[in-house]
Protein backbone atom coordinates (compact mmCIF):
# COMPACT_ATOMS: atom_id res chain seq x y z
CA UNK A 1 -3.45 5.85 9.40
CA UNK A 2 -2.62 2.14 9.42
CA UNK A 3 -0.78 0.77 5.96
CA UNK A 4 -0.15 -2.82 5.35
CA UNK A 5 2.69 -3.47 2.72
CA UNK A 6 2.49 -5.53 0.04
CA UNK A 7 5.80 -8.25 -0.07
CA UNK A 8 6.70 -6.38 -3.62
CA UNK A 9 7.62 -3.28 -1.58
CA UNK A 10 11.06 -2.32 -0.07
CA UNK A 11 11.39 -3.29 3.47
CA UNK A 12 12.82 0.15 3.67
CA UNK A 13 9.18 1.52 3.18
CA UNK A 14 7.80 0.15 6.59
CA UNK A 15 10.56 2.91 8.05
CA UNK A 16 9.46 5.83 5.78
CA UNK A 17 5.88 5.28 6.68
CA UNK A 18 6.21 5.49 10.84
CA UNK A 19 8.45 8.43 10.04
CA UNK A 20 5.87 10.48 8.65
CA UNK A 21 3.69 9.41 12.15
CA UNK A 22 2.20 5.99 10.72
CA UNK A 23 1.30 2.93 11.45
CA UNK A 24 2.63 -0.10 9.44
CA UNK A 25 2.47 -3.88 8.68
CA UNK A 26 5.04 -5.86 6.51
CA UNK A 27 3.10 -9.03 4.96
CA UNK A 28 6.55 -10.32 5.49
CA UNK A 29 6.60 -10.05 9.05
CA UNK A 30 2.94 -11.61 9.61
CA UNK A 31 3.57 -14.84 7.57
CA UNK A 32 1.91 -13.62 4.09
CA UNK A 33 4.94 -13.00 2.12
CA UNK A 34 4.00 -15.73 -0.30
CA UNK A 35 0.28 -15.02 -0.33
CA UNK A 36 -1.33 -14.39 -2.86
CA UNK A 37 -3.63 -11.37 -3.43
CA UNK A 38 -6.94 -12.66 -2.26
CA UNK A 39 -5.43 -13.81 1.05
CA UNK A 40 -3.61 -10.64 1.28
CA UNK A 41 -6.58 -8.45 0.48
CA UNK A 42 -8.61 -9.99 2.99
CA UNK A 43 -6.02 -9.15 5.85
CA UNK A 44 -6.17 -5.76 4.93
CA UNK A 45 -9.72 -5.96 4.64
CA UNK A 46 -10.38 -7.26 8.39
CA UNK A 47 -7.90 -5.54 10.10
CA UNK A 48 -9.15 -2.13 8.33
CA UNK A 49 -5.86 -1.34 6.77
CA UNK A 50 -4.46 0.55 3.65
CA UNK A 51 -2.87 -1.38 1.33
CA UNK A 52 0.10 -0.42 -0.50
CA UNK A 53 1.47 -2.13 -3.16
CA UNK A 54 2.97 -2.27 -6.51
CA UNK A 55 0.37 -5.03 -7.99
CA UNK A 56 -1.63 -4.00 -10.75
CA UNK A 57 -4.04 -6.53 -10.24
CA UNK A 58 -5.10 -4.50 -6.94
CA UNK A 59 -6.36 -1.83 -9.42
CA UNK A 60 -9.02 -4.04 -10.84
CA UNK A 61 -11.96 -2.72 -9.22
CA UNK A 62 -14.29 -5.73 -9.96
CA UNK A 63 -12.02 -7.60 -7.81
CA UNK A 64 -11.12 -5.39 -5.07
CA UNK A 65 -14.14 -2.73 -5.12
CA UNK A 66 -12.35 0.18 -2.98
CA UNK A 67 -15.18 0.82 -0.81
CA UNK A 68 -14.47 -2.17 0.56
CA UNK A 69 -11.09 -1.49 1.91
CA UNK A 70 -9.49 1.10 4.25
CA UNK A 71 -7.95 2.16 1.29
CA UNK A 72 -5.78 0.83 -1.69
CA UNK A 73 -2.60 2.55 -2.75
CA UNK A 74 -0.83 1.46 -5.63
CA UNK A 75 2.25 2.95 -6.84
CA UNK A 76 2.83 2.63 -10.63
CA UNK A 77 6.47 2.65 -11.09
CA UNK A 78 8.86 1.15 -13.70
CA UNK A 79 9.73 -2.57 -12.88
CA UNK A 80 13.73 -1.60 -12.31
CA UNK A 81 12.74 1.00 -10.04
CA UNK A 82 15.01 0.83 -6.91
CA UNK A 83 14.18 1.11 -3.16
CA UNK A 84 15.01 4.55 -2.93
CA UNK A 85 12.66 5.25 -5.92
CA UNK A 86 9.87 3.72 -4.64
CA UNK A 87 10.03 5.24 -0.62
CA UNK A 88 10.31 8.44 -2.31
CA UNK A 89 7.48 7.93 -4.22
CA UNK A 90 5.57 6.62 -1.21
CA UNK A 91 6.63 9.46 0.83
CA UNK A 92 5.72 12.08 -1.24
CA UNK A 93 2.01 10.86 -1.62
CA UNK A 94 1.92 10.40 2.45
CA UNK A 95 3.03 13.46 3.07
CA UNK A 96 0.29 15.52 1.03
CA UNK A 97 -2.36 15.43 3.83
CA UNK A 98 -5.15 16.28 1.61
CA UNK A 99 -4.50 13.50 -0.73
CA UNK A 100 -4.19 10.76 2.04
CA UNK A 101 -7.55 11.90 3.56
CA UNK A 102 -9.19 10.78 0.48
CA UNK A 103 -7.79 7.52 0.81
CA UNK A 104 -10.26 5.52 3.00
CA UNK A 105 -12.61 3.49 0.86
CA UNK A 106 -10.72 4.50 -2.36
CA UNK A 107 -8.20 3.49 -4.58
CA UNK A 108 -5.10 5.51 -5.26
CA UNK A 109 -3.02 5.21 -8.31
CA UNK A 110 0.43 7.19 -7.19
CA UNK A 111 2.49 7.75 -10.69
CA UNK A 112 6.32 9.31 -9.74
């Protein structure tokens, strides 16, 4: 699959997801780290990408309907949370094959 990471996600992510045989984008890396969530939705949106993020706001379906999208992941962890917390987190969801094949067109809430 091909993820696209929200700026509010540990650079440390981008390695955890080609680990597990991914492809990634860093909004950081393709000038959007200051976007804001329309302009980052509609990258993933053309370029058929996952999104992965800790924004609430990406959960509001009225907003960003999830059959829209290659897929929106949002992990819901506690603001504090560090790095390490949140790759884990990441990981584990990425790593349960039957989970991530429900992803396209839907949106993922991911709880750790």
């Amino acid at each position: 699959m091909r993820f696209l990471l929200d700026a509010n996600m540990p650079r440390s992510a981008a390695a955890a997801v080609q680990r597990l045989g991914h492809e990634v984008v860093d909004v950081r890396d393709i000038g959007l780290g200051g976007a804001d969530d329309a302009q980052i939705a509609a990258y993933a949106k053309e370029h058929k990408l996952v999104l992965v993020t800790r924004d609430f706001d990406f959960s509001d379906v009225r907003n960003y309907p999830p059959a829209e999208y290659a897929g929106i992941i949002v992990l819901e962890l506690p603001d504090d949370a560090i790095a390490a917390t949140v790759v884990k987190g990441l990981e584990s969801f990425l790593s349960q094959a039957e989970l991530l094949a429900q992803v396209p067109g839907r949106l993922a809430i991911v709880e750790s």
